[in-house]
PDB file of N, CA and C in Angstrom:
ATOM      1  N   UNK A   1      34.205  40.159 -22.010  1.00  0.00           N
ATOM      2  CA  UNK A   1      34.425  41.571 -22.149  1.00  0.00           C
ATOM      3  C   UNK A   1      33.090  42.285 -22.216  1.00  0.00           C
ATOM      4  N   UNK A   2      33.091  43.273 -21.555  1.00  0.00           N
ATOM      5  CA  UNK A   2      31.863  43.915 -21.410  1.00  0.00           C
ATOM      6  C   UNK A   2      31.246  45.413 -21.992  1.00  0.00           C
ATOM      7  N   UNK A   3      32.672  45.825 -22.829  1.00  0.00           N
ATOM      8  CA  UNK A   3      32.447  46.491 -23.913  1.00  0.00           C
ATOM      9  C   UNK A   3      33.730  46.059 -25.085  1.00  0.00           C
ATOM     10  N   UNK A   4      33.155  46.675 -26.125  1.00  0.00           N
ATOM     11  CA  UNK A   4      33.979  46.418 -27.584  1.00  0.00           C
ATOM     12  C   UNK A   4      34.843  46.506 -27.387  1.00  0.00           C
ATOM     13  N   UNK A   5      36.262  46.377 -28.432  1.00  0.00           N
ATOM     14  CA  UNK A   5      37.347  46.789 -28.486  1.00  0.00           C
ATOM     15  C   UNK A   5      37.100  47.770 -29.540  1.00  0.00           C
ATOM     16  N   UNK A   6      38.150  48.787 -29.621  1.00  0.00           N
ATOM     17  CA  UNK A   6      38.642  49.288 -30.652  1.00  0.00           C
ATOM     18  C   UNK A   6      39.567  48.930 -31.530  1.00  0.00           C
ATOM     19  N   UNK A   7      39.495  48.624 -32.996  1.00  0.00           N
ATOM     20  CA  UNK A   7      40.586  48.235 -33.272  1.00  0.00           C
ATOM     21  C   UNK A   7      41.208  49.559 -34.138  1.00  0.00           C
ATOM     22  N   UNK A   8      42.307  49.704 -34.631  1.00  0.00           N
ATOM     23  CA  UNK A   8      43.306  50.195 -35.279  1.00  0.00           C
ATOM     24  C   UNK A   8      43.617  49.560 -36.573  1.00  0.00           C
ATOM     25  N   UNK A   9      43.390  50.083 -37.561  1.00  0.00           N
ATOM     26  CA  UNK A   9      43.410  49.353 -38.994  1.00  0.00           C
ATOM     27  C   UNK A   9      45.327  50.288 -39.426  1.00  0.00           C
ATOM     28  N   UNK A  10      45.526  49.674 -40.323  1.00  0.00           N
ATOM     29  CA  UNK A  10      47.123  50.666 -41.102  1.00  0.00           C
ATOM     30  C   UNK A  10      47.119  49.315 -42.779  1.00  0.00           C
ATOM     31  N   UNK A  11      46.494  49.860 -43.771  1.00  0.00           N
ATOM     32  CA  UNK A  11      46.081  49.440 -44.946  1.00  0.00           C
ATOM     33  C   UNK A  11      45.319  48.046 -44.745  1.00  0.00           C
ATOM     34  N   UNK A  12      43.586  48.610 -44.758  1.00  0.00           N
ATOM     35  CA  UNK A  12      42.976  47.761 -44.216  1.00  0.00           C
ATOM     36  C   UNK A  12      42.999  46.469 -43.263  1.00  0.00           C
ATOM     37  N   UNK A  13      44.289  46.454 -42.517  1.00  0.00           N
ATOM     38  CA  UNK A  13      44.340  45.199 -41.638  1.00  0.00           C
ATOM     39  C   UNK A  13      44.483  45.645 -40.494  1.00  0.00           C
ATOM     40  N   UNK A  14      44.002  45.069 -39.451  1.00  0.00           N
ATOM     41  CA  UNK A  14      44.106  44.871 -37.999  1.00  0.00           C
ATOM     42  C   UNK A  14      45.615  45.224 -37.422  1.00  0.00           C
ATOM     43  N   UNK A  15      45.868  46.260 -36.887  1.00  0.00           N
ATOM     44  CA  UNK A  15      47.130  46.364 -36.518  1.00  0.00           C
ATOM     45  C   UNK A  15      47.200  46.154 -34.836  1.00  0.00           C
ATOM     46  N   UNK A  16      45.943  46.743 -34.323  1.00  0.00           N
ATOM     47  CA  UNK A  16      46.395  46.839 -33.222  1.00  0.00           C
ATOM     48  C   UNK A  16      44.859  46.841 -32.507  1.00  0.00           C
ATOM     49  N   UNK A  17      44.517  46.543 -30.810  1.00  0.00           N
ATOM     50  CA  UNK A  17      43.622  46.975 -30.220  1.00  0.00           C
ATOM     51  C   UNK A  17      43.301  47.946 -29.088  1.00  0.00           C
ATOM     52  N   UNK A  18      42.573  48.730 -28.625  1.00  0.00           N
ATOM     53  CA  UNK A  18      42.714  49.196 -27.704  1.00  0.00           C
ATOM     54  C   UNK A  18      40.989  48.353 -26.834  1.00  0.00           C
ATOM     55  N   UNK A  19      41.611  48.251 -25.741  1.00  0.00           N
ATOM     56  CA  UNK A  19      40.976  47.553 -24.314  1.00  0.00           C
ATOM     57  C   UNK A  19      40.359  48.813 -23.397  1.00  0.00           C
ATOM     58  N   UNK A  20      39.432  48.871 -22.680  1.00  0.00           N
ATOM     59  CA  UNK A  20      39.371  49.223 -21.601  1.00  0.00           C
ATOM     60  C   UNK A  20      39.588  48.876 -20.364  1.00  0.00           C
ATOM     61  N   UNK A  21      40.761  49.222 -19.374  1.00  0.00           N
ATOM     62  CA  UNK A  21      41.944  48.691 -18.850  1.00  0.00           C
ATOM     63  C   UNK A  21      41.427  46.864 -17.891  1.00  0.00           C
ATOM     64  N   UNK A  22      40.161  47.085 -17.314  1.00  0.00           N
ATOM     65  CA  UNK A  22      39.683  46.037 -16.920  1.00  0.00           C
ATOM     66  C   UNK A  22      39.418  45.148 -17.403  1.00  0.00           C
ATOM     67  N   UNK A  23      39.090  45.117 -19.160  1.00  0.00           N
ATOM     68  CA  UNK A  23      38.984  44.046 -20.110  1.00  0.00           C
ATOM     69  C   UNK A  23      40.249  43.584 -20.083  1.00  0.00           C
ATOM     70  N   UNK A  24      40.996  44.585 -20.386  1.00  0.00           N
ATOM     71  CA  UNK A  24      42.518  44.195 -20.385  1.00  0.00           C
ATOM     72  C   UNK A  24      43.199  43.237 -19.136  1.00  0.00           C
ATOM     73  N   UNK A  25      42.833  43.178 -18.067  1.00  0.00           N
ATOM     74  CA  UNK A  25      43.569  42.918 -17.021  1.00  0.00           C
ATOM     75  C   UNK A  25      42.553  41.459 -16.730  1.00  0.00           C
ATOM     76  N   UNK A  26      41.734  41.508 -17.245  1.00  0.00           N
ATOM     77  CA  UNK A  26      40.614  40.136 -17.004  1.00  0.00           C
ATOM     78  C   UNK A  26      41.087  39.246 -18.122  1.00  0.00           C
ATOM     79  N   UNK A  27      41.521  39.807 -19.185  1.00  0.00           N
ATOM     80  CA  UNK A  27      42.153  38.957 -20.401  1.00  0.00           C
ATOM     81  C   UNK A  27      43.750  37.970 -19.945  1.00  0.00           C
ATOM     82  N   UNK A  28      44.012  39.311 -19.194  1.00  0.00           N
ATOM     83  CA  UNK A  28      45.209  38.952 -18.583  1.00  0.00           C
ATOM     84  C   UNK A  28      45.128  37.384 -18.142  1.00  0.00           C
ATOM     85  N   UNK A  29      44.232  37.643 -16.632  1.00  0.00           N
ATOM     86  CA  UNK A  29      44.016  36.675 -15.890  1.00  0.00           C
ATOM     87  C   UNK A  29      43.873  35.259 -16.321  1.00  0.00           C
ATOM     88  N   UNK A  30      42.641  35.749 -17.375  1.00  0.00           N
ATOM     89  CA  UNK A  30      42.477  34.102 -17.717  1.00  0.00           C
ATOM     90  C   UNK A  30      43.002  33.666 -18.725  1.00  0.00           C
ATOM     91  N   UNK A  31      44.189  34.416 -18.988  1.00  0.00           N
ATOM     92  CA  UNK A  31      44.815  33.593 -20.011  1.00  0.00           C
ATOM     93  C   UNK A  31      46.098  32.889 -19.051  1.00  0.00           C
ATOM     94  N   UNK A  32      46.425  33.757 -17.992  1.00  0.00           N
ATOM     95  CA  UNK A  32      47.525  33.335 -16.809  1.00  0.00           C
ATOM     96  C   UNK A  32      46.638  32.129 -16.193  1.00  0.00           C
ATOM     97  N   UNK A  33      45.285  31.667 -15.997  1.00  0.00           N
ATOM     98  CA  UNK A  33      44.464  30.772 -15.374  1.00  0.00           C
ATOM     99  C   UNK A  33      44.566  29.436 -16.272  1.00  0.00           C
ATOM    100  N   UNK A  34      44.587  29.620 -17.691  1.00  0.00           N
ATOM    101  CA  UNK A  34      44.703  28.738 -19.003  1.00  0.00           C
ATOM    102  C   UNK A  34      46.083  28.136 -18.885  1.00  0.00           C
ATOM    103  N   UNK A  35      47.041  29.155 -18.601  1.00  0.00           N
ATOM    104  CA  UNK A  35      48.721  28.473 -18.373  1.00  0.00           C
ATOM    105  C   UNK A  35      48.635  27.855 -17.559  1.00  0.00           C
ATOM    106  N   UNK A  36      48.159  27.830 -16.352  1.00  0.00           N
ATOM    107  CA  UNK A  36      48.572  27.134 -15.337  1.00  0.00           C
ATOM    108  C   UNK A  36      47.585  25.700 -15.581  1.00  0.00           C
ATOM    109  N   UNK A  37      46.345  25.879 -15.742  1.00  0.00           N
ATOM    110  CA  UNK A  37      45.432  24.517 -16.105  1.00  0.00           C
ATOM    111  C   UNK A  37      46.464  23.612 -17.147  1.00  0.00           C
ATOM    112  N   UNK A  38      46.826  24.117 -18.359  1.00  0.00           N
ATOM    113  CA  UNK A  38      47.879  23.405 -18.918  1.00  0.00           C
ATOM    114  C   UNK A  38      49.259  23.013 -18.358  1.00  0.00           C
ATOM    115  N   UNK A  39      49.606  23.663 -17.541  1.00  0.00           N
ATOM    116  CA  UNK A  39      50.837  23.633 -16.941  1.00  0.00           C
ATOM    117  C   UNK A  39      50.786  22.070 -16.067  1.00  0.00           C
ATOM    118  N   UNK A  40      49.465  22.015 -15.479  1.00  0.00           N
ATOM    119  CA  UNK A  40      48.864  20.656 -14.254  1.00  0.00           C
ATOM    120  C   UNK A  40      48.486  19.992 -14.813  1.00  0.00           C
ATOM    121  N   UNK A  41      48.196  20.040 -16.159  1.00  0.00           N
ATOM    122  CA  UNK A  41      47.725  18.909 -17.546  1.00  0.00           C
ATOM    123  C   UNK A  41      48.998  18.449 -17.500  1.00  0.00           C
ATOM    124  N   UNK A  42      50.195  18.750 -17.937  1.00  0.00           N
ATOM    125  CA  UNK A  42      51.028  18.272 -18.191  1.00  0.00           C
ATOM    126  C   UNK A  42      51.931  17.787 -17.262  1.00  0.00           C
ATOM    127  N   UNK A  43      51.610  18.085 -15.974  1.00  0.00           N
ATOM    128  CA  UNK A  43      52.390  17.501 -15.315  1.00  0.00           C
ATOM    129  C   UNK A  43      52.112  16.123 -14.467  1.00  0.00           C
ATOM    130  N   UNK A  44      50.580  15.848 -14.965  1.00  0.00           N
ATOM    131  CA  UNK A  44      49.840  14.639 -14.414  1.00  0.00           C
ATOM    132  C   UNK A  44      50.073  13.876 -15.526  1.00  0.00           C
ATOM    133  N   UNK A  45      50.377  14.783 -16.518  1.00  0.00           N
ATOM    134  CA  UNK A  45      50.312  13.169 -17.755  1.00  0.00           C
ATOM    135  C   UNK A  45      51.849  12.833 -17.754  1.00  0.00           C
ATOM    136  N   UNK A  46      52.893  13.099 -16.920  1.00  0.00           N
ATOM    137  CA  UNK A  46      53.889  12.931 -16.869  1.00  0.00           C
ATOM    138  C   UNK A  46      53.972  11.629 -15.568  1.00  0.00           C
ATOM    139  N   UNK A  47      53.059  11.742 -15.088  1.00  0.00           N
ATOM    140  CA  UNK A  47      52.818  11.093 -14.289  1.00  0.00           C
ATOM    141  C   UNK A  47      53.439  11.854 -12.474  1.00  0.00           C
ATOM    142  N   UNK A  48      53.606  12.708 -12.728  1.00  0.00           N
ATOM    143  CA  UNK A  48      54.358  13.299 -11.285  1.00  0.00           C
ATOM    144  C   UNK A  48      52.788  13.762 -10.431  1.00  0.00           C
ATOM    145  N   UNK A  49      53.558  13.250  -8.955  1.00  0.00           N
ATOM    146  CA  UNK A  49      51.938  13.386  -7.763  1.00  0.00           C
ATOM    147  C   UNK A  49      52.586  14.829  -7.248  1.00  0.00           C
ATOM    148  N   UNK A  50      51.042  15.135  -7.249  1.00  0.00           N
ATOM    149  CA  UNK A  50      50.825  16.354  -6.974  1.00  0.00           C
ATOM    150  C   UNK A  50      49.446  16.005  -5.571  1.00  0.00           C
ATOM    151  N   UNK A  51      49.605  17.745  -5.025  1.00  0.00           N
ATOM    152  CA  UNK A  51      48.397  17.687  -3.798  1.00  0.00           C
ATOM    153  C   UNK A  51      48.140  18.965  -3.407  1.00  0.00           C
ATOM    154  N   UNK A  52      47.154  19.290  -3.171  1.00  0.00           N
ATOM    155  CA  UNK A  52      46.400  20.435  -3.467  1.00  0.00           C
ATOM    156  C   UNK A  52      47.306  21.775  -2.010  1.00  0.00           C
ATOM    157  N   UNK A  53      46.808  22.807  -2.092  1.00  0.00           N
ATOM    158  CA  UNK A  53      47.457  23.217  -1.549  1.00  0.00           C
ATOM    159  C   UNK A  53      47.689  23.629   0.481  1.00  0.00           C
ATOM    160  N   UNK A  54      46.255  23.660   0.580  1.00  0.00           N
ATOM    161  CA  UNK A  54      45.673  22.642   1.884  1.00  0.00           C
ATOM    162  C   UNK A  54      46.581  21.732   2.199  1.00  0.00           C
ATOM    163  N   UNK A  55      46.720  20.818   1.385  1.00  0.00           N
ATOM    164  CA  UNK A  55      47.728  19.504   2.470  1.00  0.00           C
ATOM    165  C   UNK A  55      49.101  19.980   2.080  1.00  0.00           C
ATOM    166  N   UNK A  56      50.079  20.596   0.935  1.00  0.00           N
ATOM    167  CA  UNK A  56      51.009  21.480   1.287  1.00  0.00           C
ATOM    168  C   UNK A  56      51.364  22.195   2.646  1.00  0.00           C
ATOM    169  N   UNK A  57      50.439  22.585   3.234  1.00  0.00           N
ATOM    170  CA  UNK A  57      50.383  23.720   4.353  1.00  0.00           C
ATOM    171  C   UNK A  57      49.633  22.791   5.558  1.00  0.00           C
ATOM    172  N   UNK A  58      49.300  21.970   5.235  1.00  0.00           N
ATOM    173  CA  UNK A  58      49.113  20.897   6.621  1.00  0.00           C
ATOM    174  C   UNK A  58      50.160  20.478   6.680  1.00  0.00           C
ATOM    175  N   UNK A  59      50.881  19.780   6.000  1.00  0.00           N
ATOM    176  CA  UNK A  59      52.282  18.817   5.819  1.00  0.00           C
ATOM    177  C   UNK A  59      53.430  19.786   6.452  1.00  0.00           C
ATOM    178  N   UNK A  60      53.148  20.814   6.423  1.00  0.00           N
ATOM    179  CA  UNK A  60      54.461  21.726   7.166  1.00  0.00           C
ATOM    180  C   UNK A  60      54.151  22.371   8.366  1.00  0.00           C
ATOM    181  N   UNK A  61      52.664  21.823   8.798  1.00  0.00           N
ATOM    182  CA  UNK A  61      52.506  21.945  10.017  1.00  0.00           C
ATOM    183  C   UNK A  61      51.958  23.688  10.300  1.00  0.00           C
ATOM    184  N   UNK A  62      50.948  24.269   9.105  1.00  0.00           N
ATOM    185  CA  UNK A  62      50.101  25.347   9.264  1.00  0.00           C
ATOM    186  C   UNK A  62      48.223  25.026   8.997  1.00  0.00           C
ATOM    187  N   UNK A  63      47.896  25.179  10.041  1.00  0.00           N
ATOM    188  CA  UNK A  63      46.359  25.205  10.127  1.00  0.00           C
ATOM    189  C   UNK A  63      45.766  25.935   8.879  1.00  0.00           C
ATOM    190  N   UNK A  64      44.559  25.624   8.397  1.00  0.00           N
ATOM    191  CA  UNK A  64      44.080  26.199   7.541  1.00  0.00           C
ATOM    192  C   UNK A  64      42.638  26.214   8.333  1.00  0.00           C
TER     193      UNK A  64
END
């Protein structure tokens, strides 16, 4: 984040923050980037094969 947050106090505690909308939407991201890294953690320790998305789209017969 590349500037502060604001926070919002309601009897001295943290109630709430305000973002500036690009912090906000970058927070977004890499927390949606974190789900999915866990999401492929767990699905290798399950043992299920996986393949990147390149050979997906070769395998059905689209050039990359």
């Amino acid at each position: 984040m590349k500037n502060k947050p604001d926070f919002i106090y309601r009897g001295n505690k943290p109630v709430a923050v305000i973002l500036k909308i690009n912090d906000y939407e970058k927070l977004l991201e890499d927390l949606e980037d974190a789900d999915d890294i866990n999401y492929l953690k767990a699905i290798r320790e399950k043992g299920i094969e996986t393949s990147s998305f390149d050979d997906y789209l070769s395998s059905r017969g689209i050039n990359v």
